[in-house]
N, C-alpha and C. Protein backbone atom coordinates (compact mmCIF):
# COMPACT_ATOMS: atom_id res chain seq x y z
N UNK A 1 -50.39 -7.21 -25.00
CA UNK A 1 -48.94 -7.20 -25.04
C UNK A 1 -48.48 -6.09 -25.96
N UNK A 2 -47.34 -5.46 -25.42
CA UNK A 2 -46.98 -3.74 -26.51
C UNK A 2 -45.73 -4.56 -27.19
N UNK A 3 -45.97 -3.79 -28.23
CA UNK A 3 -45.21 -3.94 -29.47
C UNK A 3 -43.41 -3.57 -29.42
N UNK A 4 -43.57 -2.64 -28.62
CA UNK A 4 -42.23 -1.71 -28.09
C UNK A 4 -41.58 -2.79 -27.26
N UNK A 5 -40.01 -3.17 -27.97
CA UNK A 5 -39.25 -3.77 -27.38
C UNK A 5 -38.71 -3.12 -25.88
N UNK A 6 -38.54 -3.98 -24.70
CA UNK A 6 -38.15 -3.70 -23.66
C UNK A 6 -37.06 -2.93 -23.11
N UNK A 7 -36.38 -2.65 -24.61
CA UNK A 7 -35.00 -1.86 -24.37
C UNK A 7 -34.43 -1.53 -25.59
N UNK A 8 -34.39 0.23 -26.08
CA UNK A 8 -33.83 0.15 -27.57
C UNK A 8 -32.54 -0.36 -27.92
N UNK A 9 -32.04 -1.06 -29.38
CA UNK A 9 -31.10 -1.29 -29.66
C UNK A 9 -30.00 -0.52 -29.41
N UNK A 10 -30.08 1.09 -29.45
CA UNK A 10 -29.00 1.89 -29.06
C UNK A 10 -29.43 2.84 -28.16
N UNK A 11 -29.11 3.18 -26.88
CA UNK A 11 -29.19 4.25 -25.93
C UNK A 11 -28.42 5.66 -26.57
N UNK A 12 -29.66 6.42 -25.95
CA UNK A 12 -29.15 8.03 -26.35
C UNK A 12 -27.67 8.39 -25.70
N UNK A 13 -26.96 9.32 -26.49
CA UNK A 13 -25.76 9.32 -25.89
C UNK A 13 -25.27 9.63 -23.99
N UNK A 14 -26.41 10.45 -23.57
CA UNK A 14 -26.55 10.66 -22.06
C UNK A 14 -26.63 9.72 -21.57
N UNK A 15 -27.22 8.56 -21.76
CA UNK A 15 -27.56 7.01 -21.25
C UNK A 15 -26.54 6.16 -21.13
N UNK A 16 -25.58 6.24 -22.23
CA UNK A 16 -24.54 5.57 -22.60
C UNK A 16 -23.54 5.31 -21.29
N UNK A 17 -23.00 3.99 -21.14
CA UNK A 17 -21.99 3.97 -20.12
C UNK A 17 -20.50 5.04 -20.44
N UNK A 18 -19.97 5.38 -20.09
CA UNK A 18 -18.87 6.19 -20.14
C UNK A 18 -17.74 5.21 -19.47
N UNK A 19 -16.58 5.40 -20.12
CA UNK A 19 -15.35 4.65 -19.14
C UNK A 19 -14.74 5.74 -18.28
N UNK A 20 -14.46 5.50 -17.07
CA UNK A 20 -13.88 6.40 -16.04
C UNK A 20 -12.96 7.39 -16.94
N UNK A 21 -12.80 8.61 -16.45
CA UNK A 21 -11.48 9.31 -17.33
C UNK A 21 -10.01 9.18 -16.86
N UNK A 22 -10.04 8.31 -15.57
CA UNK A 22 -8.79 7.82 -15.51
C UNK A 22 -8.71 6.15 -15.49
N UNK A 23 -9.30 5.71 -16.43
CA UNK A 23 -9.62 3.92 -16.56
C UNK A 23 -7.77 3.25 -16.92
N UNK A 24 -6.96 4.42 -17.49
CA UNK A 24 -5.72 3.79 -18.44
C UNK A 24 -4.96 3.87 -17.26
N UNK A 25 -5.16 4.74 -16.16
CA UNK A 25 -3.89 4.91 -15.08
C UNK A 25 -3.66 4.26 -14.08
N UNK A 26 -2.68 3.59 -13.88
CA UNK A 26 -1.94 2.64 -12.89
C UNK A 26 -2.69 3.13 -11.08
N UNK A 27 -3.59 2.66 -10.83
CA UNK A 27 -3.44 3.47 -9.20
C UNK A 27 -2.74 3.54 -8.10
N UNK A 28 -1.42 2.26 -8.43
CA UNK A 28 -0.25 2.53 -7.74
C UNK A 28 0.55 3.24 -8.30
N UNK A 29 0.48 3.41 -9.64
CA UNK A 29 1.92 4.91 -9.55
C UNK A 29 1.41 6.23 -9.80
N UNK A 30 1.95 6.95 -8.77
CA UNK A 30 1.13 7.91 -7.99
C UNK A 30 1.59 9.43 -9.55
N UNK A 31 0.55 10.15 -9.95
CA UNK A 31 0.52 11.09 -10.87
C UNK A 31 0.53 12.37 -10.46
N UNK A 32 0.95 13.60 -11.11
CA UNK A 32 0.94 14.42 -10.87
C UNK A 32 0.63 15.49 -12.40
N UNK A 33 0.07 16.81 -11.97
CA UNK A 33 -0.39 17.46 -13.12
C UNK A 33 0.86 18.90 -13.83
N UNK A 34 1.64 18.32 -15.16
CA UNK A 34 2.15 19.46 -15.59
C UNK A 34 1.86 20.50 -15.44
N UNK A 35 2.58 21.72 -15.74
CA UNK A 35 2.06 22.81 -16.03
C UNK A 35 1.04 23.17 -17.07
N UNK A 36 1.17 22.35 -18.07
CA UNK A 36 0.40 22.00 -19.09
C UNK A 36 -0.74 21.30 -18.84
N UNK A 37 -0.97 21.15 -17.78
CA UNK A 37 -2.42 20.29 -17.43
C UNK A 37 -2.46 18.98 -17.46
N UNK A 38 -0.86 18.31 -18.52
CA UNK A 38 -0.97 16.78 -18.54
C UNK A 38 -0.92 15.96 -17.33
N UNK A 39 -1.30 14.53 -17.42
CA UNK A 39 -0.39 14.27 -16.08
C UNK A 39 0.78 13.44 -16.39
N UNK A 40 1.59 13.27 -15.64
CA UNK A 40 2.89 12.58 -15.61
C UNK A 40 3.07 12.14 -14.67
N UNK A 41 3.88 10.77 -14.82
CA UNK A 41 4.23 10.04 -13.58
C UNK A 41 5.01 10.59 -13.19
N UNK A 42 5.25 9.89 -11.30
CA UNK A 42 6.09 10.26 -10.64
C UNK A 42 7.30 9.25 -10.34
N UNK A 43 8.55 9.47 -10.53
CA UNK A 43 9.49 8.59 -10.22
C UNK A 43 9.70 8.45 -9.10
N UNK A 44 9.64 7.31 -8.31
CA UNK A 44 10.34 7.31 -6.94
C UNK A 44 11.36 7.37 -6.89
N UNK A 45 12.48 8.05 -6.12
CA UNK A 45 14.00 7.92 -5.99
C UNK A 45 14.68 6.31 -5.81
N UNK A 46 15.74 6.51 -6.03
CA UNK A 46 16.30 4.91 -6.30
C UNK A 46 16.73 4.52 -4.78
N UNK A 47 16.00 2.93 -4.99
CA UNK A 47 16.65 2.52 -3.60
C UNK A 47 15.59 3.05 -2.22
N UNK A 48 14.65 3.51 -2.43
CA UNK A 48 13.49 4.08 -1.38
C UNK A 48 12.62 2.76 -1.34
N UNK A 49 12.51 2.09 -2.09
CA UNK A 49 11.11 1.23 -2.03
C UNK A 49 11.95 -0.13 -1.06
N UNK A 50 11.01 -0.51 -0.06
CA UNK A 50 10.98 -1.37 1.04
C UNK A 50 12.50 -1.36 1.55
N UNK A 51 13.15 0.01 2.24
CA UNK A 51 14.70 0.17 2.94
C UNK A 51 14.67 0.77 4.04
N UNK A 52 15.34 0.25 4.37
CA UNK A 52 15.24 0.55 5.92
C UNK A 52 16.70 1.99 6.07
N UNK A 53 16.82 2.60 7.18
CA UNK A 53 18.20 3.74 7.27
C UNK A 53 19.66 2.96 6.59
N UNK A 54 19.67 1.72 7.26
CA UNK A 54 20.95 1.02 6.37
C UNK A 54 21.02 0.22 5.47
N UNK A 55 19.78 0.67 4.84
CA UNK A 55 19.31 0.18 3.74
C UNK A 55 19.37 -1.73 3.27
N UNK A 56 18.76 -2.10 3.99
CA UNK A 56 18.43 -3.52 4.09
C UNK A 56 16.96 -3.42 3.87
N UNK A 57 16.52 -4.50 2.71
CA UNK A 57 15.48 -4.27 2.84
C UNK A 57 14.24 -4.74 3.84
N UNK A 58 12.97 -4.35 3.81
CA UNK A 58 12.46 -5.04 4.69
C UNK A 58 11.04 -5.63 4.62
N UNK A 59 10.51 -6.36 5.01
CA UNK A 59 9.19 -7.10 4.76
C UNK A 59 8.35 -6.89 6.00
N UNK A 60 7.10 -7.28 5.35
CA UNK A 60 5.59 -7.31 6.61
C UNK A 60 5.63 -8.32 7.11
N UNK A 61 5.32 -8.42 8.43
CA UNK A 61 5.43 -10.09 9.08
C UNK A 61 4.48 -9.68 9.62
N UNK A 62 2.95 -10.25 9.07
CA UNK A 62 2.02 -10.18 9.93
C UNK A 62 2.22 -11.23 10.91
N UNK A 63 2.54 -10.78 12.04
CA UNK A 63 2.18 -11.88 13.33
C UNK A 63 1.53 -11.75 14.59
N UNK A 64 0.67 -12.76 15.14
CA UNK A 64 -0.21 -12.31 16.09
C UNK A 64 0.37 -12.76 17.21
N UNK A 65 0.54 -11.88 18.33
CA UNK A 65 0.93 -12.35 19.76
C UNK A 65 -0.06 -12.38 20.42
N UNK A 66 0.52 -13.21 21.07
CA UNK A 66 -0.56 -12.88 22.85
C UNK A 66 -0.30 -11.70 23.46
N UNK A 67 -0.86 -10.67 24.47
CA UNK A 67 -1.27 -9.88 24.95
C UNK A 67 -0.15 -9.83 25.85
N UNK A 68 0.35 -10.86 26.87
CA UNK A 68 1.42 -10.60 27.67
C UNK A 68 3.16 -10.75 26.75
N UNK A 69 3.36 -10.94 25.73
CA UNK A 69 4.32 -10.82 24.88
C UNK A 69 4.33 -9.71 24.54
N UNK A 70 3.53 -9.18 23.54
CA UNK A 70 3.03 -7.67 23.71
C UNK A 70 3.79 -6.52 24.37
N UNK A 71 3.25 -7.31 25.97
CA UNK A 71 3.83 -6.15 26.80
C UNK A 71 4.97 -6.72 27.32
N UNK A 72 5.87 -7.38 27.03
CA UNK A 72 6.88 -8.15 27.55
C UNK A 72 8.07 -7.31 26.34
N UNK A 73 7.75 -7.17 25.03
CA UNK A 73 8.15 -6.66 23.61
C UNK A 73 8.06 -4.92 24.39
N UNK A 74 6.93 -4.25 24.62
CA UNK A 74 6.73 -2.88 24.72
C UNK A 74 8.05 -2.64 26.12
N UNK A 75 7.68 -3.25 27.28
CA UNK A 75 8.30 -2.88 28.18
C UNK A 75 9.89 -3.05 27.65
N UNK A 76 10.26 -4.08 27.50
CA UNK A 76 11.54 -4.43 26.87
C UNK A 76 11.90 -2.72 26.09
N UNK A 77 11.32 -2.69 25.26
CA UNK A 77 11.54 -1.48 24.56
C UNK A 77 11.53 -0.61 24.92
N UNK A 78 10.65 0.01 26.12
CA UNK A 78 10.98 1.07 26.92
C UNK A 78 11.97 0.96 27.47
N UNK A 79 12.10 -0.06 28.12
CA UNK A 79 12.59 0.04 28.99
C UNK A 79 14.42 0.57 28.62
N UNK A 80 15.07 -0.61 27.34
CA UNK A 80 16.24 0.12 26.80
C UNK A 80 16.21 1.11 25.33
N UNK A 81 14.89 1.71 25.58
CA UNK A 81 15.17 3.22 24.79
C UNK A 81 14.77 2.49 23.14
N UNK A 82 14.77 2.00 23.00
CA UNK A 82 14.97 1.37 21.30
C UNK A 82 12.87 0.88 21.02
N UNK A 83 13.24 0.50 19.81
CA UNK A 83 12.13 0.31 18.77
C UNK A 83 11.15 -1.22 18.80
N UNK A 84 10.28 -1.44 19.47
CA UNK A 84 9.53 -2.74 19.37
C UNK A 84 10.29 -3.94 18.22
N UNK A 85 10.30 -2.90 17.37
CA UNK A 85 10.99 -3.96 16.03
C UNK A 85 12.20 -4.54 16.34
N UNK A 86 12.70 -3.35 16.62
CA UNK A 86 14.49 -3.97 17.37
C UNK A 86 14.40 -5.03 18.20
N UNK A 87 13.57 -4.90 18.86
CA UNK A 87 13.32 -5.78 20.06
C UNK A 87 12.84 -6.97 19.84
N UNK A 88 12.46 -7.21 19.02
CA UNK A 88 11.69 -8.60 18.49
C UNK A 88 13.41 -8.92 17.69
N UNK A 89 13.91 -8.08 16.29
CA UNK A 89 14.68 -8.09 15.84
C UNK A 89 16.23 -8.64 16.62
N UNK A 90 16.36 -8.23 17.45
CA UNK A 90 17.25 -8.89 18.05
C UNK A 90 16.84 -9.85 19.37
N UNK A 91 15.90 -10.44 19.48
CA UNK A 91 15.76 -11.46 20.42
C UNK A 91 15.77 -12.87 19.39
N UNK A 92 15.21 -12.83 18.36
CA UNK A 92 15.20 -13.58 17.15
C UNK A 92 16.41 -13.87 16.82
N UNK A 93 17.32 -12.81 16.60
CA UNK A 93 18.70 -13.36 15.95
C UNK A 93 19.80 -14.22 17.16
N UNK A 94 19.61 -13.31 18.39
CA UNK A 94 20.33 -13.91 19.56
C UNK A 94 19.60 -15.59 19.67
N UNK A 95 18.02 -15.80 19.67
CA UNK A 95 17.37 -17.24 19.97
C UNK A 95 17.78 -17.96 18.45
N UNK A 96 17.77 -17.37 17.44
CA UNK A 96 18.12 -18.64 16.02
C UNK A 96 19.49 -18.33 15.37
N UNK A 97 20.33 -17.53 15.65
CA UNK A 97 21.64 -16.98 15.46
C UNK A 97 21.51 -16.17 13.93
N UNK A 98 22.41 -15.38 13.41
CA UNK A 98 22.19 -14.81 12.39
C UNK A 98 22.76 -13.38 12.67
């Protein structure tokens, strides 16, 4: 049996874990580099986050259809020129009022 413990008390500095060099920064708010090399956040403009053109805001509705709804939603939408969303969007309000 060797005398030499299985792992020294302190690792050479190359060995050493390192913390990422961006460990302090938010990865949702998006950075950019001064002229100076710093970085600085970026402000989003007011009123951009989840708005729609008339500015209502808006949410994810994950929902799963069937396959012939689908195309019942697509054709619909071709058919009068407008947006799948619209199309769901106003069949919803006309079927539960609003």
């Amino acid at each position: 049996m060797s005398t030499q413990p299985d792992r020294p008390e302190t690792l050479p500095r190359r060995n050493r874990p390192q913390p990422a060099p961006d460990e302090a920064v938010d990865p949702v708010v998006p950075t950019v580099r001064t002229s100076e090399g710093q970085p600085s956040q970026v402000q989003a403009p007011a009123g951009s986050a989840r708005t729609t053109r008339r500015g209502q805001a808006t949410v994810q509705l994950g929902v799963r259809v069937t396959e012939d709804i689908a195309d019942l939603v697509a054709a619909e939408a071709d058919r009068r020129g407008i947006s799948q969303r619209a199309v769901v969007e106003e069949a919803l309000r006309a079927h539960l009022g609003g």
